[in-house]
Protein backbone atom coordinates (compact mmCIF):
# COMPACT_ATOMS: atom_id res chain seq x y z
CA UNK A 1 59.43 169.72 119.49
CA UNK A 2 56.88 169.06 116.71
CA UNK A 3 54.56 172.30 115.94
CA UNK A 4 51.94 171.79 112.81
CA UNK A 5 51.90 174.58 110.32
CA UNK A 6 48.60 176.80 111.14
CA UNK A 7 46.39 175.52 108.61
CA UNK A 8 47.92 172.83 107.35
CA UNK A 9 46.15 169.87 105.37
CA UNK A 10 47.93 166.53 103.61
CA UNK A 11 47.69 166.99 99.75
CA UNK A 12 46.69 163.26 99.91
CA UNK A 13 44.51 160.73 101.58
CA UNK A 14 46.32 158.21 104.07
CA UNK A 15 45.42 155.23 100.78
CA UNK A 16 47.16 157.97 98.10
CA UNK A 17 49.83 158.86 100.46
CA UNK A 18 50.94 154.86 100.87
CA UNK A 19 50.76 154.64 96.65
CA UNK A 20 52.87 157.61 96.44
CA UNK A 21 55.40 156.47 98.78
CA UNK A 22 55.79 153.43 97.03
CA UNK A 23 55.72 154.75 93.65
CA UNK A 24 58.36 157.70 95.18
CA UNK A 25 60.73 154.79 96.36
CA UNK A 26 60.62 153.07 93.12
CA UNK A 27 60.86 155.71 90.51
CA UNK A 28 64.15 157.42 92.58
CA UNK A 29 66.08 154.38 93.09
CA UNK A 30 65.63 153.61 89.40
CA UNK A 31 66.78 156.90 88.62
CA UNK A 32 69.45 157.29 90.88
CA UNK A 33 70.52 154.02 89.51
CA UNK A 34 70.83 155.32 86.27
CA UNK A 35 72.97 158.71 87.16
CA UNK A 36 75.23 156.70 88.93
CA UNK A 37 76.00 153.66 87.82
CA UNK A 38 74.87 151.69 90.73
CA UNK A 39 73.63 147.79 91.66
CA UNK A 40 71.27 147.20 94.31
CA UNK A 41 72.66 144.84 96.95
CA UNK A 42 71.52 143.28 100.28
CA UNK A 43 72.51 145.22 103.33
CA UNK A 44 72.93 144.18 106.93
CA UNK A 45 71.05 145.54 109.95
CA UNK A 46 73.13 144.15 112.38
CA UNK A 47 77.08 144.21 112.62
CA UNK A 48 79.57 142.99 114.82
CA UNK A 49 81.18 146.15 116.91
CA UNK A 50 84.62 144.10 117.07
CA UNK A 51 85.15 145.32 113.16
CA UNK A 52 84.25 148.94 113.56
CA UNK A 53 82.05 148.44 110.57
CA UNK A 54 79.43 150.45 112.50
CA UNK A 55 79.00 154.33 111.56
CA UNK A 56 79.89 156.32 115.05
CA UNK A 57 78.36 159.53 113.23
CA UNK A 58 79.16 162.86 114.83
CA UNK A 59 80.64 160.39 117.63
CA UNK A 60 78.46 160.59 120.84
CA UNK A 61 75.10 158.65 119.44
CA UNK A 62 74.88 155.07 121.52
CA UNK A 63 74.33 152.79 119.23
CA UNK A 64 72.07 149.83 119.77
CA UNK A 65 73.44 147.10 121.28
CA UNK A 66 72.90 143.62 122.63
CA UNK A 67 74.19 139.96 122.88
CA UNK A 68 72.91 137.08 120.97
CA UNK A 69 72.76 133.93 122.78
CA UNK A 70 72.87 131.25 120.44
CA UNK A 71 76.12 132.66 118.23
CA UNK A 72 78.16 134.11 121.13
CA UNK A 73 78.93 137.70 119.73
CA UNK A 74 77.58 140.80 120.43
CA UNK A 75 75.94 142.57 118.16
CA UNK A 76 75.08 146.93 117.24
CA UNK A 77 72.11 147.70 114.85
CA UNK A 78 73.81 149.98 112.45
CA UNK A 79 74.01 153.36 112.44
CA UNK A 80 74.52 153.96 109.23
CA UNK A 81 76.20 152.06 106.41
CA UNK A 82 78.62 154.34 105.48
CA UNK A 83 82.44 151.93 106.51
CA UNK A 84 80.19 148.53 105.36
CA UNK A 85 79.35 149.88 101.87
CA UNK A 86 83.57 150.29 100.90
CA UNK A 87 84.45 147.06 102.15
CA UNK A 88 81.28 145.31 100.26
CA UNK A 89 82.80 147.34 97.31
CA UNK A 90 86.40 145.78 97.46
CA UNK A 91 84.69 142.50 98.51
CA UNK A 92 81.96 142.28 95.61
CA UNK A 93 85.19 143.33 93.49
CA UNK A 94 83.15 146.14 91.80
CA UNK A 95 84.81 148.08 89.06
CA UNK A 96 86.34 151.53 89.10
CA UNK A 97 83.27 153.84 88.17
CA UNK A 98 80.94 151.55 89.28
CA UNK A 99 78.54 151.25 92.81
CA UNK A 100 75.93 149.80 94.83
CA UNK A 101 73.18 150.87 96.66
CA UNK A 102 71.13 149.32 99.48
CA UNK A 103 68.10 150.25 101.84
CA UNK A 104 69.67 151.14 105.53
CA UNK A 105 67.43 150.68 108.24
CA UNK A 106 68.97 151.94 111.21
CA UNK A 107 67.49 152.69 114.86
CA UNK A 108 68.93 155.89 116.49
CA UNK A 109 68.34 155.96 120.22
CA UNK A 110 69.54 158.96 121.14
CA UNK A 111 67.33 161.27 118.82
CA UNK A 112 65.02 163.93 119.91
CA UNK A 113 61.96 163.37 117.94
CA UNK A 114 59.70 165.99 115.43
CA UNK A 115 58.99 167.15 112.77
CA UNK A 116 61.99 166.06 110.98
CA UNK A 117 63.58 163.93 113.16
CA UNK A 118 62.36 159.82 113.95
CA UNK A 119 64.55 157.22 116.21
CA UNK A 120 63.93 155.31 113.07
CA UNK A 121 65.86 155.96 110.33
CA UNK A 122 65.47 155.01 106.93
CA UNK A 123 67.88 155.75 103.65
CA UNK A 124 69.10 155.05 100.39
CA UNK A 125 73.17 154.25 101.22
CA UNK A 126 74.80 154.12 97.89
CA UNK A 127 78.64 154.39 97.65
CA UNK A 128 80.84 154.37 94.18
CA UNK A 129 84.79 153.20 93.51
CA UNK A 130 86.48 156.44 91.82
CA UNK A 131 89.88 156.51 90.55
CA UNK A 132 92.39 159.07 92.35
CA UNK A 133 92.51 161.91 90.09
CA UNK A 134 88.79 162.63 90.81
CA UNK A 135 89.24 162.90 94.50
CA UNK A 136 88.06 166.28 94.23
CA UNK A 137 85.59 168.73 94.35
CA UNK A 138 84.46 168.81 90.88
CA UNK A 139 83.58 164.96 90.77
CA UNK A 140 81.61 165.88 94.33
CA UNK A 141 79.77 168.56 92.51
CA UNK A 142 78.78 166.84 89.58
CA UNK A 143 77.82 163.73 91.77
CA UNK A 144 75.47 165.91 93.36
CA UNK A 145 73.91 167.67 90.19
CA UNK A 146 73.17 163.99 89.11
CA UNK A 147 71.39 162.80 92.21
CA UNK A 148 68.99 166.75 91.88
CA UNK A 149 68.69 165.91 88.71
CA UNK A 150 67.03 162.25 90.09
CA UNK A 151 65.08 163.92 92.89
CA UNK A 152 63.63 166.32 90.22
CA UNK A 153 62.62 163.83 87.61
CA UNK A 154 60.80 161.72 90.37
CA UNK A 155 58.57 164.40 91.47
CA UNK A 156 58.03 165.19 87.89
CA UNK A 157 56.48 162.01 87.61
CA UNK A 158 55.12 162.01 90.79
CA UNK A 159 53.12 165.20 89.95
CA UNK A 160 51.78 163.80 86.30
CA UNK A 161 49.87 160.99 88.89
CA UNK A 162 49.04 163.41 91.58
CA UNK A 163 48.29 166.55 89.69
CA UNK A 164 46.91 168.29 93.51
CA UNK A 165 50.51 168.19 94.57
CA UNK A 166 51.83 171.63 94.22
CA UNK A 167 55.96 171.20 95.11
CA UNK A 168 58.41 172.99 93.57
CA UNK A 169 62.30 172.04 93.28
CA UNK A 170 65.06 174.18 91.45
CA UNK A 171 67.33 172.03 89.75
CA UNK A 172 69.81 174.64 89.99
CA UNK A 173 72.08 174.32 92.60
CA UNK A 174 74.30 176.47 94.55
CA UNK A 175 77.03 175.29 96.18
CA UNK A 176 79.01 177.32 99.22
CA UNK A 177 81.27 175.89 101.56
CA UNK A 178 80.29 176.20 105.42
CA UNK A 179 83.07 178.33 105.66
CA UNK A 180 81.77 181.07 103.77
CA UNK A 181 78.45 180.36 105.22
CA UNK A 182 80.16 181.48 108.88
CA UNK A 183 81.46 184.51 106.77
CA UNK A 184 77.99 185.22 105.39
CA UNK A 185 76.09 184.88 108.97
CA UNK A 186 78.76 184.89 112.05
CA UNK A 187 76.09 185.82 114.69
CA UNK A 188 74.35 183.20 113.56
CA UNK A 189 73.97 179.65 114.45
CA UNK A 190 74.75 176.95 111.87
CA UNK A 191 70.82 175.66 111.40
CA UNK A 192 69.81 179.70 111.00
CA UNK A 193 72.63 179.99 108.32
CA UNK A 194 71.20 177.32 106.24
CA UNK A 195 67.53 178.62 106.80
CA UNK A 196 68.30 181.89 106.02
CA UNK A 197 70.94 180.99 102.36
CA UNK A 198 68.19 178.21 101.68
CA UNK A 199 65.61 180.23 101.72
CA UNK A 200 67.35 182.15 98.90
CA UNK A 201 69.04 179.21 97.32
CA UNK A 202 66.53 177.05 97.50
CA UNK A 203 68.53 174.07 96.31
CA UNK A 204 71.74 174.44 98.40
CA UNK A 205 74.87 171.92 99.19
CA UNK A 206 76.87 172.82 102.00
CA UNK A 207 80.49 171.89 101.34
CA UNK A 208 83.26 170.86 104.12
CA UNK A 209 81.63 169.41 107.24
CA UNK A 210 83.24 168.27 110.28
CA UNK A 211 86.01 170.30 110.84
CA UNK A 212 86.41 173.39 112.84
CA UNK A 213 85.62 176.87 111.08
CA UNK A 214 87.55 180.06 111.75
CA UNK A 215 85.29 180.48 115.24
CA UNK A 216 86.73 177.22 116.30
CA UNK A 217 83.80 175.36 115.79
CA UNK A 218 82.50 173.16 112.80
CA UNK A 219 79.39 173.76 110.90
CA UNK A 220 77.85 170.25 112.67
CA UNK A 221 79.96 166.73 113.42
CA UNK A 222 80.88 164.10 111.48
CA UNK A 223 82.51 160.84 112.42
CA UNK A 224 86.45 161.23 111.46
CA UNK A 225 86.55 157.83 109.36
CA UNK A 226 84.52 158.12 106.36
CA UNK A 227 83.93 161.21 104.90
CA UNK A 228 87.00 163.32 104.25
CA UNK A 229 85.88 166.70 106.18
CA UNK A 230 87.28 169.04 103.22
CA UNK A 231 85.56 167.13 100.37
CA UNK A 232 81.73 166.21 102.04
CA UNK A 233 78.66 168.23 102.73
CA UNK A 234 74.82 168.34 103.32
CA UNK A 235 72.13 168.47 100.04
CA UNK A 236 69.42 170.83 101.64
CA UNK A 237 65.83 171.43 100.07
CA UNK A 238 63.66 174.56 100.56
CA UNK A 239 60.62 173.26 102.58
CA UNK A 240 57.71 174.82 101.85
CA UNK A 241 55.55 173.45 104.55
CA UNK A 242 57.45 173.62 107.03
CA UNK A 243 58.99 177.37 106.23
CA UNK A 244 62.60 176.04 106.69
CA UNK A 245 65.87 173.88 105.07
CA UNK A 246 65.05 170.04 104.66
CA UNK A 247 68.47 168.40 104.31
CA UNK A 248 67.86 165.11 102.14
CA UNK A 249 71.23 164.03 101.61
CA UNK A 250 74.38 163.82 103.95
CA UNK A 251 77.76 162.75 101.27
CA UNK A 252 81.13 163.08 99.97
CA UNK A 253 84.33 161.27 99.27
CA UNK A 254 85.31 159.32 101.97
CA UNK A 255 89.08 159.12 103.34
CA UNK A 256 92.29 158.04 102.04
CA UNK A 257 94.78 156.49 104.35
CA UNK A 258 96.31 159.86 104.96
CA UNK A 259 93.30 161.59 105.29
CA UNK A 260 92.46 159.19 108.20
CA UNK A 261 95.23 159.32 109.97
CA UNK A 262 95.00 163.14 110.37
CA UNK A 263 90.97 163.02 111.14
CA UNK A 264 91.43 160.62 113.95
CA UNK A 265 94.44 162.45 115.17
CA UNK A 266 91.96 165.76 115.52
CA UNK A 267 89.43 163.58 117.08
CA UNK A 268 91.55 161.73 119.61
CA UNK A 269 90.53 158.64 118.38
CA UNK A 270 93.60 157.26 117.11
CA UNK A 271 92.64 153.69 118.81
CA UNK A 272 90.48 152.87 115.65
CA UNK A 273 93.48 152.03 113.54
CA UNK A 274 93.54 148.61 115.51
CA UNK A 275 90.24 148.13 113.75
CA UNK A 276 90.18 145.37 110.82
CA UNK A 277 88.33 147.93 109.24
CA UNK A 278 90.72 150.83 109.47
CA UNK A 279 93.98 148.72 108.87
CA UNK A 280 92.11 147.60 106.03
CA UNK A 281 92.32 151.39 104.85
CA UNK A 282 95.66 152.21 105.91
CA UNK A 283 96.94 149.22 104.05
CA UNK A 284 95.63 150.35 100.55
CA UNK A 285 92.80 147.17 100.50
CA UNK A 286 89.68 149.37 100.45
CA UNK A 287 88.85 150.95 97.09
CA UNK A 288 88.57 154.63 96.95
CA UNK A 289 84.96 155.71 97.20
CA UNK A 290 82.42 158.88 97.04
CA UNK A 291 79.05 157.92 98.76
CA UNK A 292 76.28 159.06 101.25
CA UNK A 293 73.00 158.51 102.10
CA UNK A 294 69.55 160.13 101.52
CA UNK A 295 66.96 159.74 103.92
CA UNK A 296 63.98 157.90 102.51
CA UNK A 297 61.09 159.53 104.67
CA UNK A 298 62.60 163.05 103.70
CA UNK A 299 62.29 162.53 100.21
CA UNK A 300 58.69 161.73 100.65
CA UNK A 301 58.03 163.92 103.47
CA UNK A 302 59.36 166.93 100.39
CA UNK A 303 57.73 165.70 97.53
CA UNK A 304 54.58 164.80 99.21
CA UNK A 305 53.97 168.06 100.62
CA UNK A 306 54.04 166.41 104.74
CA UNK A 307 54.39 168.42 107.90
CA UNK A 308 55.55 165.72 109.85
CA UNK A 309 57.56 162.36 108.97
CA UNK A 310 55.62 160.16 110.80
CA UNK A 311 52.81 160.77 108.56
CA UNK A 312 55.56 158.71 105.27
CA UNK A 313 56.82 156.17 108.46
CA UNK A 314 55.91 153.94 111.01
CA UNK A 315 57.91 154.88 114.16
CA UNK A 316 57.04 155.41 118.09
CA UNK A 317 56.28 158.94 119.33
CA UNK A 318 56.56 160.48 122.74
CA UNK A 319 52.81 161.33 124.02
CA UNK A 320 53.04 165.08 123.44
CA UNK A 321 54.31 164.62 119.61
CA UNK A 322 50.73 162.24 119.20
CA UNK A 323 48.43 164.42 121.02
CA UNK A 324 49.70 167.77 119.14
CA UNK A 325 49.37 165.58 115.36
CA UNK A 326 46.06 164.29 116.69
CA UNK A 327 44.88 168.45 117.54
CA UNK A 328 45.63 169.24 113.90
CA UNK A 329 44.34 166.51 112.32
CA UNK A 330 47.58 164.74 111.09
CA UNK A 331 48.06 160.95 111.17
CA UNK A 332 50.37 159.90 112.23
CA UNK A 333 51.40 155.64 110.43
């Protein structure tokens, strides 16, 4: 449900706010560009479910779906780009150390808008070829520490244009697994364990997501196909507005053949591996790859001080969500 800080003003007129977004945009691709050697490239919005291209996520979203007339296919809006961005990568024969990145605009059903939380989606996907001996969690680290180190030196700039804006980031980060997160707060339910670390540590990644902890469940759900559950994790922000844990950035190395198998095999979803996609894995014709997404809107919903992310995007909101942003003076795009 969306609930408007007590008090709370934008930092910015709706005319600064749309300057800021674009300059925002701009400035971090450029510099996330830079950290990690990528190449912008044209993504798709629609794919064809038959290849299992599309992202299932933590596995029970519906994605969008419907049947186009003229070509005789069906066709999902994606989900994410996370399965597409490899196989552009082996088919745009990119180099070992080298990546792309691409805008994903997705539409999400099945989400419960607020504050943080749109059925439109939108993100930098990025993904990068690594060579096998840095399938690890040092190269995941130091991926990470690059794209802070990005996030940082945009709102530097950011703040030299718009000197009223008052955000702070650490760009030191501390990294705990979600393991020792459980350890650190058992009673407590994964979303208060990263409000209550964050709020100490308040630039925090959350390492190994998707499989089960020690109380038999995992710290949140992740589809078993692309991100390798032991070697992923959340980037999460301090949000000062908002009094809570922003998570930007959802990444990590994705799976190797044998990494798959055993992910689906947890899942019971074993029946992918018909998939062009996944025999394309299994066979060793995919690259191996480290990559995520951050969300567009929550970048400039941080760095431009917003309560709500409808006030960075243009989306649809249910009639209580307008008539509580229209009570505290917040507009919503």
């Amino acid at each position: 449900m969306t609930q408007i800080p007590k008090g709370y003003r934008s930092s910015l007129s709706l005319y600064d706010t749309q300057k800021a977004i674009a300059q925002v945009k701009n400035v971090f691709l450029a510099k996330l560009c830079a950290a990690l050697k990528l190449s912008r490239v044209t993504a798709p919005l629609i794919v064809d479910p038959h290849t299992g291209m599309n992202d299932n996520l933590s596995g029970v979203e519906h994605p969008v779906a419907f049947d186009l007339q003229n070509v005789d296919k069906n066709a999902e809006i994606v989900q994410s780009l996370a399965k597409w961005k490899r196989y552009a990568l082996w088919r745009y024969n990119f180099a070992v150390g080298r990546g792309l990145v691409c805008d994903m605009n997705a539409i999400r059903r099945d989400e419960i808008p607020d504050n943080l939380h749109s059925i439109y989606v939108d993100q930098w996907d990025w993904e990068r070829i690594i060579p096998q001996n840095e399938r690890n969690v040092d190269t995941l680290e130091e991926t990470v520490c690059r794209i802070v180190e990005a996030i940082s030196g945009t709102l530097d700039e950011l703040k030299w244009h718009y000197p009223q804006l008052e955000t702070q980031l650490s760009r030191d980060v501390t990294f705990i697994t979600s393991q020792e997160l459980e350890d650190l707060y058992p009673t407590q339910t994964p979303k208060q364990r990263e409000n209550l670390f964050v709020r100490e540590h308040p630039t925090t990644f959350i390492v190994g997501i998707g499989a089960a902890l020690k109380s038999g469940s995992p710290h949140d759900l992740r589809s078993p196909d692309y991100d390798d559950w032991s070697l992923n994790g959340d980037l999460l922000f301090w949000d000062d507005i908002l009094n809570c844990a922003l998570e930007i950035s959802s990444m990590g190395i994705r799976v190797d053949a044998k990494t798959l198998r055993k992910q689906l095999k947890i899942s019971g979803c074993e029946n992918r591996l018909e998939l062009p996609f996944h025999k394309m894995l299994v066979d060793g014709d995919l690259p191996l790859t480290i990559g995520g997404g951050i969300g567009q809107s929550r970048l400039c919903m941080l760095l431009l001080e917003k309560a709500h992310v409808g006030e960075v995007q243009a989306s649809i909101w249910d009639d209580e969500t307008e008539a509580i942003c229209k009570e505290a003076d917040v507009a919503l795009l």
